[in-house]
Protein backbone atom coordinates (compact mmCIF):
# COMPACT_ATOMS: atom_id res chain seq x y z
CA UNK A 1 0.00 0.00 0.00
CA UNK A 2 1.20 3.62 -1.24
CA UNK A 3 1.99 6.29 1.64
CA UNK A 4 -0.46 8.38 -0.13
CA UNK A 5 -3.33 6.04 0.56
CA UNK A 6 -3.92 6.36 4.18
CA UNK A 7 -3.76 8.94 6.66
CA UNK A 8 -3.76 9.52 10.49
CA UNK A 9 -5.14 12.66 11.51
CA UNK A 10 -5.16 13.65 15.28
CA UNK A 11 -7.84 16.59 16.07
CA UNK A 12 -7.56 18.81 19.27
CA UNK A 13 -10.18 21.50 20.46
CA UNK A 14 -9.21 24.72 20.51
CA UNK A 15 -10.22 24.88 24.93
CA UNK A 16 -7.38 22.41 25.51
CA UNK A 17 -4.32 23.83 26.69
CA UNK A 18 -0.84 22.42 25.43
CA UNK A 19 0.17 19.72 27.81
CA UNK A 20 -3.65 18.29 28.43
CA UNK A 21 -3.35 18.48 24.10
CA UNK A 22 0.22 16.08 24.39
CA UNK A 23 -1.61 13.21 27.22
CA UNK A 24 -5.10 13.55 24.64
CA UNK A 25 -2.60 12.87 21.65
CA UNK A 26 -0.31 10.35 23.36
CA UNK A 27 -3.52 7.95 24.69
CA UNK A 28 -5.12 8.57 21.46
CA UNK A 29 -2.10 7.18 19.13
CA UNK A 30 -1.61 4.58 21.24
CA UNK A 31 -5.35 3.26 21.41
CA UNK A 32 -5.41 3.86 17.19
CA UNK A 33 -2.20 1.65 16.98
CA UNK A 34 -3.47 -0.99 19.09
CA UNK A 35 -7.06 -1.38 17.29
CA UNK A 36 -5.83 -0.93 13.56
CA UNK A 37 -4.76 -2.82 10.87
CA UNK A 38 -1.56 -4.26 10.58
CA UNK A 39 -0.57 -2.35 7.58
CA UNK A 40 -0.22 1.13 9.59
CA UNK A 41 3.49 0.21 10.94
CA UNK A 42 6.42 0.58 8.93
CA UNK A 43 9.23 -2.03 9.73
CA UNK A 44 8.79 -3.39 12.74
CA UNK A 45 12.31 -3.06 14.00
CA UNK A 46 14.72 -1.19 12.35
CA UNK A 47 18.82 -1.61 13.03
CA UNK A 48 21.04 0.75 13.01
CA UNK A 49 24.87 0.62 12.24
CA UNK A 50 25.45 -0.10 15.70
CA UNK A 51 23.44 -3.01 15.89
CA UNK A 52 20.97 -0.87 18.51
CA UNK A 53 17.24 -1.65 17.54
CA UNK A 54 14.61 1.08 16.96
CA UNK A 55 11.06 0.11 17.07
CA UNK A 56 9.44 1.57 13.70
CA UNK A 57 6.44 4.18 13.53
CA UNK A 58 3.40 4.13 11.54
CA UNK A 59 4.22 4.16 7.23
CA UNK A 60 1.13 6.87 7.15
CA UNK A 61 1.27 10.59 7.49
CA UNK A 62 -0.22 11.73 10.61
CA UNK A 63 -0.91 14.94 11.06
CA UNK A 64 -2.38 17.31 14.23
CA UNK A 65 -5.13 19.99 13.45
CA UNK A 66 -7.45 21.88 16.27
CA UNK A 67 -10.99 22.93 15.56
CA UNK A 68 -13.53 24.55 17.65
CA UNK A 69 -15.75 22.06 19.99
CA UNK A 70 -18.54 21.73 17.99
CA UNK A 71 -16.65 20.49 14.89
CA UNK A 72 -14.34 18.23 16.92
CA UNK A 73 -18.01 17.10 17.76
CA UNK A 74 -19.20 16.83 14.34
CA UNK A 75 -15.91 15.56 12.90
CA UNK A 76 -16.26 12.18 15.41
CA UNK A 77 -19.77 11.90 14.43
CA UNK A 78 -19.33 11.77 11.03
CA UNK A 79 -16.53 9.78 11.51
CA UNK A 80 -17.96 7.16 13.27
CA UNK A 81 -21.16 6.75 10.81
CA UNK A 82 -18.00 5.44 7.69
CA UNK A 83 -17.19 1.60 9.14
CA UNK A 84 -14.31 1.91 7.03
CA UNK A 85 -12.23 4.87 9.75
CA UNK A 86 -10.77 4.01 12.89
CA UNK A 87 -11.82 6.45 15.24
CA UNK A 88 -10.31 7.02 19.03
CA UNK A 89 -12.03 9.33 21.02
CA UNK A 90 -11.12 11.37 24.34
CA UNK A 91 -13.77 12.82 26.23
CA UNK A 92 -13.09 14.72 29.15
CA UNK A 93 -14.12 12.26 31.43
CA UNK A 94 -10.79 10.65 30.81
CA UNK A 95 -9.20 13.38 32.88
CA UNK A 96 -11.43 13.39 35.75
CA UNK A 97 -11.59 10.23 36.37
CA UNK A 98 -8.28 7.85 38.10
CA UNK A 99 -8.97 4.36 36.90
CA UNK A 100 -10.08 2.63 34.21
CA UNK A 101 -13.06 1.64 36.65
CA UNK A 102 -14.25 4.82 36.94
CA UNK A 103 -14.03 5.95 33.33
CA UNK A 104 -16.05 3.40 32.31
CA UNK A 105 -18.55 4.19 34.93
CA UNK A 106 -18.52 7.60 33.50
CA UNK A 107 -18.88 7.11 30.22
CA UNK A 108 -21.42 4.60 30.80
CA UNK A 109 -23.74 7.21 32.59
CA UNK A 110 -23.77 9.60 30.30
CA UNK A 111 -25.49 9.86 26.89
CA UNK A 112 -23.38 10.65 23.83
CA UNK A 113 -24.51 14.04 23.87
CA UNK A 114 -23.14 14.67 27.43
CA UNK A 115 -19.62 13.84 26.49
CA UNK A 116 -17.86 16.70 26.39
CA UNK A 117 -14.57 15.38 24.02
CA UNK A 118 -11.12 17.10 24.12
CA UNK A 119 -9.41 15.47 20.67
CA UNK A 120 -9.71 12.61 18.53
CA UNK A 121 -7.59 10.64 15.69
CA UNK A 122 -9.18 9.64 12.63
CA UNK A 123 -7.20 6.41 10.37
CA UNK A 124 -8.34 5.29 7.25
CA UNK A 125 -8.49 6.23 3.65
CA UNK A 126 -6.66 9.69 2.81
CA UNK A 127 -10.08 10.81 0.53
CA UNK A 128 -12.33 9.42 3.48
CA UNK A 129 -10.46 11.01 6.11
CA UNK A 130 -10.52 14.47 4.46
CA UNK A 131 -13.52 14.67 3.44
CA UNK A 132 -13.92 15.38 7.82
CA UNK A 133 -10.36 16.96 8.10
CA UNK A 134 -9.43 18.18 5.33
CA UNK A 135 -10.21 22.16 6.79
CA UNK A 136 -9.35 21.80 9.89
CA UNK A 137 -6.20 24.09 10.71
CA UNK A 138 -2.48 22.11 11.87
CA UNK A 139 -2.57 22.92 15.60
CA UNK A 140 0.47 24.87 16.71
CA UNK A 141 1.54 26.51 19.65
């Protein structure tokens, strides 16, 4: 599969502050490269001159864009109606809660509606995934 043909993109809302946007990012990627395919990774291992391994990163561009609440809203909605995107969501009931225990409590109370979310990633398709993204500006601090 081409480079071109997939594409990761990580969204952040505009309310989240820098280092809350890093932990939303960092639990995201790692919950997207858990549940996806196995053609996202690149070499598994890669060895350097030294004979030191390097574990490899995803093959796919991934990129990080912020957009008001709402969208971030309407970007994981419309994600999650296409069966063919991965989509990992963080709502903010990932920060106020300690344990897994708990989040799931939380989450579990709460209609979709309620959850307020702070970011998401998107994986799939490069045309699929920006037809949601494709807008959205790169977040930057």
């Amino acid at each position: 599969m081409k480079y071109e043909n997939r594409k990761i993109v990580g969204i952040i809302s505009t309310n989240v502050d820098a280092t809350t946007a890093l932990n939303v990012i960092g639990h995201l990627a790692i919950a997207i490269g858990k549940y996806s395919d196995e053609e996202i990774m690149g070499k598994k291992i890669i060895t350097d001159k030294s004979n030191i391994n390097h574990l490899g990163i995803s093959k796919f561009p991934f990129i990080v864009t912020k957009v008001k609440p709402s969208k971030l809203r309407a970007a994981i909605d419309k994600a999650k109606e296409n069966p063919c995107l991965l989509v990992a969501d963080y709502p903010k009931d990932m920060l106020d809660t300690r344990t897994d225990e708990e989040l799931v409590e939380s989450i579990n109370n709460k209609e979709n509606a309620e959850l307020e979310y702070l970011g998401a990633i998107i994986y799939g398709d490069t045309d699929d995934v920006n037809e949601i993204t494709g807008r959205f500006q790169l977040w930057k601090l």
